[in-house]
Protein backbone atom coordinates (compact mmCIF):
# COMPACT_ATOMS: atom_id res chain seq x y z
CA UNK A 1 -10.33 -14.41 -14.89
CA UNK A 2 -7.41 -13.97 -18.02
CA UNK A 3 -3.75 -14.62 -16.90
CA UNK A 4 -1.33 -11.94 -15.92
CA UNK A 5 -0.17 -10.55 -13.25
CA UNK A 6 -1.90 -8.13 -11.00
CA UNK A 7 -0.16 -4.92 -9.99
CA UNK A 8 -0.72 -4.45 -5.88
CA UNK A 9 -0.63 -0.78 -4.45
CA UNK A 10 0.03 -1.48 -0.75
CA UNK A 11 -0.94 0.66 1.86
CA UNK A 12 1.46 2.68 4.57
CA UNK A 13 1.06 0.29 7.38
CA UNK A 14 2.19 -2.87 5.61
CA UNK A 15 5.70 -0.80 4.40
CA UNK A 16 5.81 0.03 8.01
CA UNK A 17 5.68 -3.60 9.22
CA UNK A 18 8.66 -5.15 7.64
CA UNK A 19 10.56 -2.77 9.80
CA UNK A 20 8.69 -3.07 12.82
CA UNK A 21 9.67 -5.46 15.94
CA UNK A 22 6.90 -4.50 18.23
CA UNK A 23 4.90 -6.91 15.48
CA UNK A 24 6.91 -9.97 14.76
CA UNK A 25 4.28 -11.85 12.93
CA UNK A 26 2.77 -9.00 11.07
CA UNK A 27 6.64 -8.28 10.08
CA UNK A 28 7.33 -11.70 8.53
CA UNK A 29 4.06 -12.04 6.88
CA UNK A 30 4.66 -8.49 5.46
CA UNK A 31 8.15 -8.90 4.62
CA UNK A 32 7.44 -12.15 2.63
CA UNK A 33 4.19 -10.69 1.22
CA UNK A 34 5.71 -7.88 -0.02
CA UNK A 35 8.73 -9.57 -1.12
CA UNK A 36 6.61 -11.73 -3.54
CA UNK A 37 5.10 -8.67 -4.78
CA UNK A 38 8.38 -6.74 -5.63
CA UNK A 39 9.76 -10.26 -7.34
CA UNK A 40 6.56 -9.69 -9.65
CA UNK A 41 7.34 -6.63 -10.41
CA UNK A 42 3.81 -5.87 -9.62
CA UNK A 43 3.95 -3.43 -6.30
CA UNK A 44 2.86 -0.14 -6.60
CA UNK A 45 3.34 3.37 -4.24
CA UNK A 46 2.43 6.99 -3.81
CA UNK A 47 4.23 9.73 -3.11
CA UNK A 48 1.91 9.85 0.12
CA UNK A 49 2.68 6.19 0.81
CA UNK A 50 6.21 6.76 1.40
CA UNK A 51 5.73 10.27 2.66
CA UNK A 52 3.49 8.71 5.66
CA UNK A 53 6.05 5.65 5.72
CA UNK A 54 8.96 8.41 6.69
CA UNK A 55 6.82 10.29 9.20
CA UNK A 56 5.29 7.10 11.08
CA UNK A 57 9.45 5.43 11.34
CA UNK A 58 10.76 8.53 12.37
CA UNK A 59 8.06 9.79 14.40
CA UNK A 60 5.18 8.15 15.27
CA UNK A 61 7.02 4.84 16.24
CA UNK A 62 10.20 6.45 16.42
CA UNK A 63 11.64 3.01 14.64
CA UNK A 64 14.99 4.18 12.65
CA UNK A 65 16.79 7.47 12.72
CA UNK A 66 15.88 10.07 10.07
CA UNK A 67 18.93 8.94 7.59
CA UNK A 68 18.10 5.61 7.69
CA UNK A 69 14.46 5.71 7.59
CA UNK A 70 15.91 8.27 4.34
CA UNK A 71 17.47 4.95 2.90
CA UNK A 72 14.53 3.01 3.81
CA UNK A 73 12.13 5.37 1.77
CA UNK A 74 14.55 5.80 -0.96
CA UNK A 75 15.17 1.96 -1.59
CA UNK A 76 11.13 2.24 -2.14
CA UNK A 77 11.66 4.89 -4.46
CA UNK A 78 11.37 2.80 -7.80
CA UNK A 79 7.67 1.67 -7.14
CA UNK A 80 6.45 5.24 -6.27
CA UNK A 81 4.53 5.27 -9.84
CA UNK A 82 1.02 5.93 -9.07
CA UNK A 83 -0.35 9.47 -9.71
CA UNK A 84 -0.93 12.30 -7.21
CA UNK A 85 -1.86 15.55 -8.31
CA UNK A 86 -5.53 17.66 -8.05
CA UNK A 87 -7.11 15.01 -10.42
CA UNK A 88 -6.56 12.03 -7.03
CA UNK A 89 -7.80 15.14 -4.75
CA UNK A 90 -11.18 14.93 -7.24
CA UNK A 91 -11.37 11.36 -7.43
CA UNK A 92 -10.75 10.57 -3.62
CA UNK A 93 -13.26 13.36 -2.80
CA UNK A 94 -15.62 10.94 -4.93
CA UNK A 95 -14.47 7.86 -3.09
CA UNK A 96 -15.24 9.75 0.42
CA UNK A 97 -18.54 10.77 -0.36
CA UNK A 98 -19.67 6.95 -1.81
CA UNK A 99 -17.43 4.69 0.62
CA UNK A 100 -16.71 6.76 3.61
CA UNK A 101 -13.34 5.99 4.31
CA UNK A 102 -11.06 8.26 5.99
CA UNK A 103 -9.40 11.03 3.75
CA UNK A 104 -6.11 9.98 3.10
CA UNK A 105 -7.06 6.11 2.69
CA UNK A 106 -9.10 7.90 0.23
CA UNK A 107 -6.20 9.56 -1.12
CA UNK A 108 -3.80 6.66 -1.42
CA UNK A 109 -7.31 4.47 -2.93
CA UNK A 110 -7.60 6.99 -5.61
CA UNK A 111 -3.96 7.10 -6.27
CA UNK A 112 -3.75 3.42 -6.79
CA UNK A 113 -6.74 3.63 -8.96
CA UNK A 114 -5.60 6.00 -11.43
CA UNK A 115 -2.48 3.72 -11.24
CA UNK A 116 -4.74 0.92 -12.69
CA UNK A 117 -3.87 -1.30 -9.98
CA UNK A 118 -5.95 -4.31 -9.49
CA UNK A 119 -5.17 -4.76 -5.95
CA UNK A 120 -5.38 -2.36 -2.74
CA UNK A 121 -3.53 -4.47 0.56
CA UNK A 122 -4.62 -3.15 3.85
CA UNK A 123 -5.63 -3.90 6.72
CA UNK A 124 -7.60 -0.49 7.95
CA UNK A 125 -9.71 -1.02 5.27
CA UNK A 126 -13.36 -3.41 4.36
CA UNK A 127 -11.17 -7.22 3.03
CA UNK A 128 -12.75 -8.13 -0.44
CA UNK A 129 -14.68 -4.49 -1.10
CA UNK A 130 -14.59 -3.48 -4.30
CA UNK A 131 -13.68 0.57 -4.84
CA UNK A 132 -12.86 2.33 -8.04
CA UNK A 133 -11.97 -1.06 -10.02
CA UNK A 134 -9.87 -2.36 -7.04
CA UNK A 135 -9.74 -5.47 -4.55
CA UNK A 136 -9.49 -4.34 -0.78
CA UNK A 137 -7.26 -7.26 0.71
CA UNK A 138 -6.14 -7.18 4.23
CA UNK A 139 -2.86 -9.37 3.49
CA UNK A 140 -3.09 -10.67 7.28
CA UNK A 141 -6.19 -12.63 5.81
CA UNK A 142 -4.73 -14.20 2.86
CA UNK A 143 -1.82 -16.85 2.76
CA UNK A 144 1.46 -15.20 2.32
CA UNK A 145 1.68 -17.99 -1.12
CA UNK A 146 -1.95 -16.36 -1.90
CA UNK A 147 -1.69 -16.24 -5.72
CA UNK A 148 -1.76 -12.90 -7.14
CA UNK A 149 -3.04 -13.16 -10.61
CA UNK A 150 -5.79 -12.51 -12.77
């Protein structure tokens, strides 16, 4: 494989972990994963991503108040570069009918694809598949120092 750096879209539920004490393994190997990532320069969101991020920290696990889950999603803010407009609707409708995957994992896999990311980190999702030119990795099975270049 040539050198360089490979950009990383990660999925909701690894944003979600840093934050989350119920999971105090998963949040260390999250925070330092992602850390890593960001230091690259290389991590990549969706509007969707951090959309979900709010709802499951305010809701779902009811882990920060609305104005600080608010900060939370705006410190994010600056990666949210990946596409998401009818053209990811088309594409993930593709990805549904040839992997299977749930509709919005299909969403957020067609986002990061149109994104040209190299990488897709979840956990939810088949570790090492290939789909649309990306790498599924489920970060929990990789080394936190796992190198993440081409």
């Amino acid at each position: 494989m040539p050198s360089g750096k490979m950009s990383c879209f990660a999925d909701t539920n690894l944003i979600v972990y840093t934050i989350d004490p119920q999971e105090p393994e998963k949040r260390q190997h999250a925070k330092d994963f992602l850390s890593r990532i960001i230091s690259r320069h290389t991590l990549v969101l969706s509007p969707q991503s951090l959309n979900e991020c709010y709802r499951v920290v305010t809701e779902k696990r009811d882990l920060m108040p609305r104005n600080d889950a608010r900060l939370f999603v705006y410190a994010l803010s600056d990666f949210c570069t990946a596409p998401y407009d009818f053209q990811i609707t088309q594409t993930a409708w593709q990805i549904q009918d040839r992997h299977g995957y749930g509709w919005w994992d299909c969403m957020l896999l067609a986002s990061a694809s149109s994104a040209g990311c190299d990488v897709f980190l979840s956990e939810d999702m088949n570790h090492e598949q290939r789909v649309e030119g990306l790498i599924i990795l489920n970060p929990f099975k990789l080394e936190t120092d796992f190198t993440l270049s081409r």
